[in-house]
Protein backbone atom coordinates (compact mmCIF):
# COMPACT_ATOMS: atom_id res chain seq x y z
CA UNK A 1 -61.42 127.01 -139.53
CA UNK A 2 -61.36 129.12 -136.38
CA UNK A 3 -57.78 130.42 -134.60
CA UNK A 4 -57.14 131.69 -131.63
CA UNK A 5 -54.99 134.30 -130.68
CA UNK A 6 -54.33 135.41 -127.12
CA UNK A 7 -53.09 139.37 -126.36
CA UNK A 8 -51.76 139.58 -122.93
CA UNK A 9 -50.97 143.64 -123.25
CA UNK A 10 -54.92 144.06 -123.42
CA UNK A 11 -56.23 140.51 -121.65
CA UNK A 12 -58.02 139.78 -124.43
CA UNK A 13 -58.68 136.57 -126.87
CA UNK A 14 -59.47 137.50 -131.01
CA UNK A 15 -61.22 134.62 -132.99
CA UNK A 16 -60.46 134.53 -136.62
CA UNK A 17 -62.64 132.59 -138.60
CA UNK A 18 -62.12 131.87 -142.45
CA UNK A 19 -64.32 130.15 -144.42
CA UNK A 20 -66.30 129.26 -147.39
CA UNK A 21 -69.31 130.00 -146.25
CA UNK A 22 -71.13 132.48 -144.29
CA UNK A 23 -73.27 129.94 -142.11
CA UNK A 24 -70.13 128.55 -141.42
CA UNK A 25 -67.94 131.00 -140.20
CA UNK A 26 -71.01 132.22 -138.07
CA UNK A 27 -71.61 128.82 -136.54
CA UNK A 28 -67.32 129.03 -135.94
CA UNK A 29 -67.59 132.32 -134.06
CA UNK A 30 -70.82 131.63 -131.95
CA UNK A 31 -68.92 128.71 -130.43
CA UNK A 32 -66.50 130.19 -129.11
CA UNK A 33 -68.34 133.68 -128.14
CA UNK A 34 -69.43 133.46 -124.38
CA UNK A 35 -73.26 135.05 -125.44
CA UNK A 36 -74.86 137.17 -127.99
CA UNK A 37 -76.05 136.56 -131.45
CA UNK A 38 -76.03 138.85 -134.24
CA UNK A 39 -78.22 139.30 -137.36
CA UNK A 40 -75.91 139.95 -140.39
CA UNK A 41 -77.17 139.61 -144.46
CA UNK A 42 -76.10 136.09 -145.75
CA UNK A 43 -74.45 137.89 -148.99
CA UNK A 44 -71.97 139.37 -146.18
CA UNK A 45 -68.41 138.58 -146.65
CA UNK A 46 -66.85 139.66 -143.20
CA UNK A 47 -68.25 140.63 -140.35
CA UNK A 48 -66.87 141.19 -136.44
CA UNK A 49 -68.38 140.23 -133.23
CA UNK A 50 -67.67 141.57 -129.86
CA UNK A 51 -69.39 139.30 -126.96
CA UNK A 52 -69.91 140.63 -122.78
CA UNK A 53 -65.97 139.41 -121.89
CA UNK A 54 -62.74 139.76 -123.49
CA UNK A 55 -63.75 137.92 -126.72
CA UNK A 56 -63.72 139.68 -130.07
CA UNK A 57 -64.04 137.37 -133.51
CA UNK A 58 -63.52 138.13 -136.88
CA UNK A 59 -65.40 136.01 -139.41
CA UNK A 60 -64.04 136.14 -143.23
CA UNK A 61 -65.75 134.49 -145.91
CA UNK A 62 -63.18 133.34 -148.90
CA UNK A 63 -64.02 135.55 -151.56
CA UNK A 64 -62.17 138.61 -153.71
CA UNK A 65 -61.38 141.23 -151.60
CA UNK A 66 -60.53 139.13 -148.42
CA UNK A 67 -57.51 141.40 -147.58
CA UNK A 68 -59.63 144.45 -148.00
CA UNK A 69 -62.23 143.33 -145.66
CA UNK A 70 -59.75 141.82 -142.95
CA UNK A 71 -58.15 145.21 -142.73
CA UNK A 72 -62.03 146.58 -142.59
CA UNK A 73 -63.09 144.61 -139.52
CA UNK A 74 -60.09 144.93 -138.24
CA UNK A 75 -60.50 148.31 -137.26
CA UNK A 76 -63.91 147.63 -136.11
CA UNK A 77 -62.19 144.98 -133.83
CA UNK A 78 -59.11 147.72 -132.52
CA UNK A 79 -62.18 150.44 -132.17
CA UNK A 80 -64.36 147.77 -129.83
CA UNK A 81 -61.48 146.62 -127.91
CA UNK A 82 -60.27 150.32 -126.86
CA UNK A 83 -63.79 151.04 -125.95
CA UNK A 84 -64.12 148.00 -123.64
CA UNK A 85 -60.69 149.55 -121.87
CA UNK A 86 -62.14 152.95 -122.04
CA UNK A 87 -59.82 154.08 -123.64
CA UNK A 88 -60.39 156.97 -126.26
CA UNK A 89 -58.91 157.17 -129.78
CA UNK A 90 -57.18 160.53 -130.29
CA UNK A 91 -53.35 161.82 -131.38
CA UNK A 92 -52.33 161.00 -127.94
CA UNK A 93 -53.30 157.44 -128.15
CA UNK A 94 -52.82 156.72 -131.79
CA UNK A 95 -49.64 155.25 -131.54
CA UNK A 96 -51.15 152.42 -129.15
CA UNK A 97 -54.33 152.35 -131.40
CA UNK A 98 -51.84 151.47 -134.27
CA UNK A 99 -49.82 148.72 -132.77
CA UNK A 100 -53.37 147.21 -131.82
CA UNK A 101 -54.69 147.49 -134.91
CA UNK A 102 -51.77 146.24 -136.78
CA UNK A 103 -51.79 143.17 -134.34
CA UNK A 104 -55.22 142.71 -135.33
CA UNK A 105 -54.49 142.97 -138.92
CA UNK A 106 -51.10 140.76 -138.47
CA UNK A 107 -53.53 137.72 -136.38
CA UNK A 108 -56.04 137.59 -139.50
CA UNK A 109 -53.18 137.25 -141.78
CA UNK A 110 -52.10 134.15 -139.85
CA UNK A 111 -55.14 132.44 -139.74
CA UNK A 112 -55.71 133.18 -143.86
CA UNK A 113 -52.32 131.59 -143.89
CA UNK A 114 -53.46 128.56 -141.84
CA UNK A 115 -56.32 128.43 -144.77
CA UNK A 116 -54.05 127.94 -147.73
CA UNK A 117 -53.72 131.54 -148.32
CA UNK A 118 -50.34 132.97 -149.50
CA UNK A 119 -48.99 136.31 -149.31
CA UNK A 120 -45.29 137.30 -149.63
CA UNK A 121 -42.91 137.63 -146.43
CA UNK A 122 -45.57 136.40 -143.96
């Protein structure tokens, strides 16, 4: 299952994919990405795509640790999307990097949540 979520601070559109398989949540992501492929180990259990526009995916595989790796990709996510605005993570900027990255973080949650996942006061 693939969700959309739409951030008009930094005109961009995040993809979150969960699902039980990693063929699956590739096939998810590539349909919505506007180009690009990527070559990633089957055995993977997340992974995060950034295409040639304002698209950035996440793709989580339902397995232990799914909290872990949505906060890991996450960051790759909040990382790619300052460097497609130029804009450079330092102490000046961290504050902005942080509200990014916890949107990020916040989106994934959602769509886990859409998937029958349950965590307490979301």
């Amino acid at each position: 299952m693939i969700t959309k979520f739409a951030n008009d601070v930094f005109h961009i559109d995040l993809f979150v994919s969960v699902c039980k398989t990693f063929d699956e949540c590739k096939k998810d992501v590539l349909s919505k990405m506007k180009g690009g492929d990527f070559e990633l180990h089957p055995d993977t259990s997340a992974f995060y795509v950034v295409d040639g526009s304002s698209n950035f995916a996440i793709g989580l595989i339902e397995k232990v640790g799914v909290l872990g790796n949505l906060c890991h990709e996450s960051s790759h996510i909040t990382q790619a999307i300052f460097d497609r605005i130029g804009m450079t993570h330092s102490t000046e900027t961290d504050e902005a990097y942080s509200y990014l990255l916890q949107w990020v973080f916040d989106s994934g949650l959602k769509a886990l949540g859409k998937s029958g996942y349950s965590f307490y006061g979301i």
